[in-house]
Protein backbone atom coordinates (compact mmCIF):
# COMPACT_ATOMS: atom_id res chain seq x y z
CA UNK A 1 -63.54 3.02 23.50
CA UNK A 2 -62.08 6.18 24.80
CA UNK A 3 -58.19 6.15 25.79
CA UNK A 4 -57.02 7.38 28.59
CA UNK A 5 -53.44 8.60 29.54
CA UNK A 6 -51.29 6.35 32.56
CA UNK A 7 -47.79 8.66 33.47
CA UNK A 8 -45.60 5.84 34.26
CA UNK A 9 -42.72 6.21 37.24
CA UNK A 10 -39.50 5.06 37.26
CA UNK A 11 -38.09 6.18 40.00
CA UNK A 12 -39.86 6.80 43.52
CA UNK A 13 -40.01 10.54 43.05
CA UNK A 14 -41.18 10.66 39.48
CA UNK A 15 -44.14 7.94 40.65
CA UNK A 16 -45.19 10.59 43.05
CA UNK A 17 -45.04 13.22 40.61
CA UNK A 18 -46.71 11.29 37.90
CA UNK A 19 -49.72 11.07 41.06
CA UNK A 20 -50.01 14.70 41.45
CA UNK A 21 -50.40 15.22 37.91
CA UNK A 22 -53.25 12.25 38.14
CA UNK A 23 -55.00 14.04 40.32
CA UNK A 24 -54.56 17.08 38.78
CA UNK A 25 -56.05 16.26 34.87
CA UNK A 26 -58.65 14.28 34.92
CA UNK A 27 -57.31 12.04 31.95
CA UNK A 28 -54.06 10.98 33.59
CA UNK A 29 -54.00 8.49 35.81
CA UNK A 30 -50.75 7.20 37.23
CA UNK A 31 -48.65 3.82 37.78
CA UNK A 32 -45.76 4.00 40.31
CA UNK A 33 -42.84 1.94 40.06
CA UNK A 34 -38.76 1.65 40.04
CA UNK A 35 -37.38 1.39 36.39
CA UNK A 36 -34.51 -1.07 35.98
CA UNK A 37 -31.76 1.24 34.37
CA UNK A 38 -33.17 3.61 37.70
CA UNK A 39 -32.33 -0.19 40.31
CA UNK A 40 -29.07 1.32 42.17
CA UNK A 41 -30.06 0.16 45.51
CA UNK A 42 -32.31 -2.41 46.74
CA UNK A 43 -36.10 -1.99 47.51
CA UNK A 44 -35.96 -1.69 51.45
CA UNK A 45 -39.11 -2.00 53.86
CA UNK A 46 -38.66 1.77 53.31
CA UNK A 47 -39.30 1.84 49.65
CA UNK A 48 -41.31 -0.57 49.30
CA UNK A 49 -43.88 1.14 52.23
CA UNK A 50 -43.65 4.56 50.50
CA UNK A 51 -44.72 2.65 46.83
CA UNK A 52 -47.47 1.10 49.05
CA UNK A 53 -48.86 4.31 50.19
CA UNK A 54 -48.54 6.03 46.73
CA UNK A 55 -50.92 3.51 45.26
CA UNK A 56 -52.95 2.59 47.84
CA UNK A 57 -54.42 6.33 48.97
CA UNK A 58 -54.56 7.62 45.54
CA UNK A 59 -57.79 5.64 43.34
CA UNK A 60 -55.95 6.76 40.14
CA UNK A 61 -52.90 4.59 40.17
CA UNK A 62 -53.83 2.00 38.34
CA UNK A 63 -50.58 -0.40 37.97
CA UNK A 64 -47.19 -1.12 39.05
CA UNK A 65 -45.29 0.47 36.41
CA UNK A 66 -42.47 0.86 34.99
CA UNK A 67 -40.67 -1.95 36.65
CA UNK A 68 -38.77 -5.13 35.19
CA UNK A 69 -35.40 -6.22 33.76
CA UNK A 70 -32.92 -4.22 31.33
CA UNK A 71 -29.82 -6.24 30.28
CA UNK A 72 -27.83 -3.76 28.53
CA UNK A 73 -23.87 -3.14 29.54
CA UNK A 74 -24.64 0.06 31.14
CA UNK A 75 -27.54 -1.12 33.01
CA UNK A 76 -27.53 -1.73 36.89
CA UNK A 77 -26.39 -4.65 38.63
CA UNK A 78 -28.30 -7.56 37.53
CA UNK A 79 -29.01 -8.90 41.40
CA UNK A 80 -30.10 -5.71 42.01
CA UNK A 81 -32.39 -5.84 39.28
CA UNK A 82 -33.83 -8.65 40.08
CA UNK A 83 -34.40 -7.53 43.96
CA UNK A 84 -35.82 -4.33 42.58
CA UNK A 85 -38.36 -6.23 40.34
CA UNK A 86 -39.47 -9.17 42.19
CA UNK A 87 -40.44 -6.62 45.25
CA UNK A 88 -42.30 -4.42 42.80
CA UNK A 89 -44.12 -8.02 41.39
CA UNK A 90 -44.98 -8.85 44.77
CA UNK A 91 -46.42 -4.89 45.19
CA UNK A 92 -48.29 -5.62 42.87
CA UNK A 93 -50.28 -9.01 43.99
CA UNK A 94 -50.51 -7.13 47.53
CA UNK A 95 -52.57 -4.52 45.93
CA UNK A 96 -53.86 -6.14 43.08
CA UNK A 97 -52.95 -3.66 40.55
CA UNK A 98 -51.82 -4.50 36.59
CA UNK A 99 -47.97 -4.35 35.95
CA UNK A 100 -46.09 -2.78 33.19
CA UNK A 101 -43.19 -4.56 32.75
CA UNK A 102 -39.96 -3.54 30.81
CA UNK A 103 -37.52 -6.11 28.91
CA UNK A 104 -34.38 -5.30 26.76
CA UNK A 105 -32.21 -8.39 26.40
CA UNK A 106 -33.62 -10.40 29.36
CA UNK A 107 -36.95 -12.01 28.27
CA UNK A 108 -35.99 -15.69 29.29
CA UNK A 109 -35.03 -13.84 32.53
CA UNK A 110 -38.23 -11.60 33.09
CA UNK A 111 -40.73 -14.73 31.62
CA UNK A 112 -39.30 -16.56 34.41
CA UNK A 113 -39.70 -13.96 36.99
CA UNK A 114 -43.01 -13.31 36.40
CA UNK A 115 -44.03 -16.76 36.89
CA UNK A 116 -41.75 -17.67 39.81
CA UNK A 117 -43.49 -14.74 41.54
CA UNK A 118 -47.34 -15.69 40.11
CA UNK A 119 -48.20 -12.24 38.02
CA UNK A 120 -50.04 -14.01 36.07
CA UNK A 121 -53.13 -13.74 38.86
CA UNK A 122 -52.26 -9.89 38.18
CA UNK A 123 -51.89 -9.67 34.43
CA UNK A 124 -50.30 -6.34 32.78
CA UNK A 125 -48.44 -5.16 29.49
CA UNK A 126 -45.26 -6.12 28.38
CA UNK A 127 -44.78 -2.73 27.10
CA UNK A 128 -42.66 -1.57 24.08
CA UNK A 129 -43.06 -4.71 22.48
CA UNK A 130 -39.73 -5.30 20.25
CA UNK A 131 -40.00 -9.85 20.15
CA UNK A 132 -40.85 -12.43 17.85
CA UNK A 133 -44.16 -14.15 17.54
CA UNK A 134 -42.89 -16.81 20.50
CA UNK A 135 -41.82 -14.27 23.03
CA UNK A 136 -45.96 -12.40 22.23
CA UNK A 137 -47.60 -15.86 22.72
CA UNK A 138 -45.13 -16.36 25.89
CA UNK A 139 -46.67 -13.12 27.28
CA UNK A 140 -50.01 -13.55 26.24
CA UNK A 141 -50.25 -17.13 27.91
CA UNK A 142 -49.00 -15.57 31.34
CA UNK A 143 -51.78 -12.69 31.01
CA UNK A 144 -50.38 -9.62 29.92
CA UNK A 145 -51.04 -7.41 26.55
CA UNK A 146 -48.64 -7.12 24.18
CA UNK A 147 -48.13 -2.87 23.97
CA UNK A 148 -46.77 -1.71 20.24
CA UNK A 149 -45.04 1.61 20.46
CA UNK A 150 -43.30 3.62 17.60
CA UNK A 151 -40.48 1.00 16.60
CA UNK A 152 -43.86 -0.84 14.74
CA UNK A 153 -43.24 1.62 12.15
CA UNK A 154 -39.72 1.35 11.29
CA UNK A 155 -39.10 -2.33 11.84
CA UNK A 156 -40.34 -4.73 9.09
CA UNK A 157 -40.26 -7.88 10.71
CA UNK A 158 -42.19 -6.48 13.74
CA UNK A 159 -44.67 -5.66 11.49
CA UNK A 160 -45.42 -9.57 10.82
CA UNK A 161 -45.07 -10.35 13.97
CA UNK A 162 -47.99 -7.88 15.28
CA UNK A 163 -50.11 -9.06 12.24
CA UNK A 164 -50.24 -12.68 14.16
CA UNK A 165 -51.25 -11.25 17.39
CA UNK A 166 -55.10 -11.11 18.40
CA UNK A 167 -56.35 -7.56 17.98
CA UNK A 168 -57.83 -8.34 21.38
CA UNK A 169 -54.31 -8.75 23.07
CA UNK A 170 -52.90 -5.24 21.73
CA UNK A 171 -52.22 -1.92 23.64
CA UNK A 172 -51.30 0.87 22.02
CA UNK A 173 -48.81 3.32 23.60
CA UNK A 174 -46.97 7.03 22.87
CA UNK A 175 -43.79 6.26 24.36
CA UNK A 176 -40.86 6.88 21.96
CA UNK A 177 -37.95 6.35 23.24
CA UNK A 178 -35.22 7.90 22.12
């Protein structure tokens, strides 16, 4: 089939940007959402309403993305984090839009977040897929896609791992980071 092009936010004003440009080129289409390394203050009624909005009035957001957990020392406050995300989650089953989650060192974390909150009745991609065969099966079982990105071609033993995973539960994606 053909491909087509989702600009991903991470922030509230990139999300709205990434909707103009949606409805500017026909093969973009947009996914609003709060990145965790962007999670320096809490989703508020206020944030959350202006997310709501975003996706609801324009038909070409299409998921809740880029949201989810990033572990790294420099990242923000884990609480935070986890505020940030499970209000995006819950976005998400309001409007019943696909998320695009994010995970650097905190898939126990975001596995269990996702089913504490029920995205599985959502679904998504776990998107720049660096695990092992358990952590793909552990998505795949809750509903999302596994998404390989450029770090399939420079790391060997992700190589096996997306040899094991159905053809059927792979997205490809351009990001390539850094």
């Amino acid at each position: 089939g053909v491909g087509f092009v989702v600009c991903a936010g991470t922030t509230v004003e990139s999300s709205q940007a990434c909707v103009g440009m949606s409805q500017k080129y026909t093969p973009l289409y947009a996914g609003v959402g709060i990145h965790p390394m962007e999670a320096h203050q809490p989703v508020d009624e206020s944030t959350y309403a202006r997310l709501k909005s975003m996706a609801k009035e324009n038909p070409k957001v299409v998921c809740i993305s880029e949201i989810g957990l990033d572990f790294l020392p420099t990242s923000p406050d884990q609480e935070l984090q986890f505020q940030v995300f499970r209000e995006q989650i819950r976005l998400a089953l309001q409007l019943k839009l696909p998320i695009i989650f994010h995970s650097r060192e905190s898939h126990p974390e975001v596995f269990k977040t996702l089913r504490e909150e029920g995205a599985g009745q959502v679904g998504g991609v776990m998107h720049y897929f660096q695990g092992d065969e358990a952590t793909a099966r552990q998505a795949i079982e809750y509903g999302f896609f596994i998404s390989l990105a450029r770090p399939l071609l420079r790391l060997p033993e992700l190589q096996e791992v997306a040899k094991i995973i159905p053809l059927e539960n792979i997205v490809l994606e351009t990001d390539a980071a850094p």
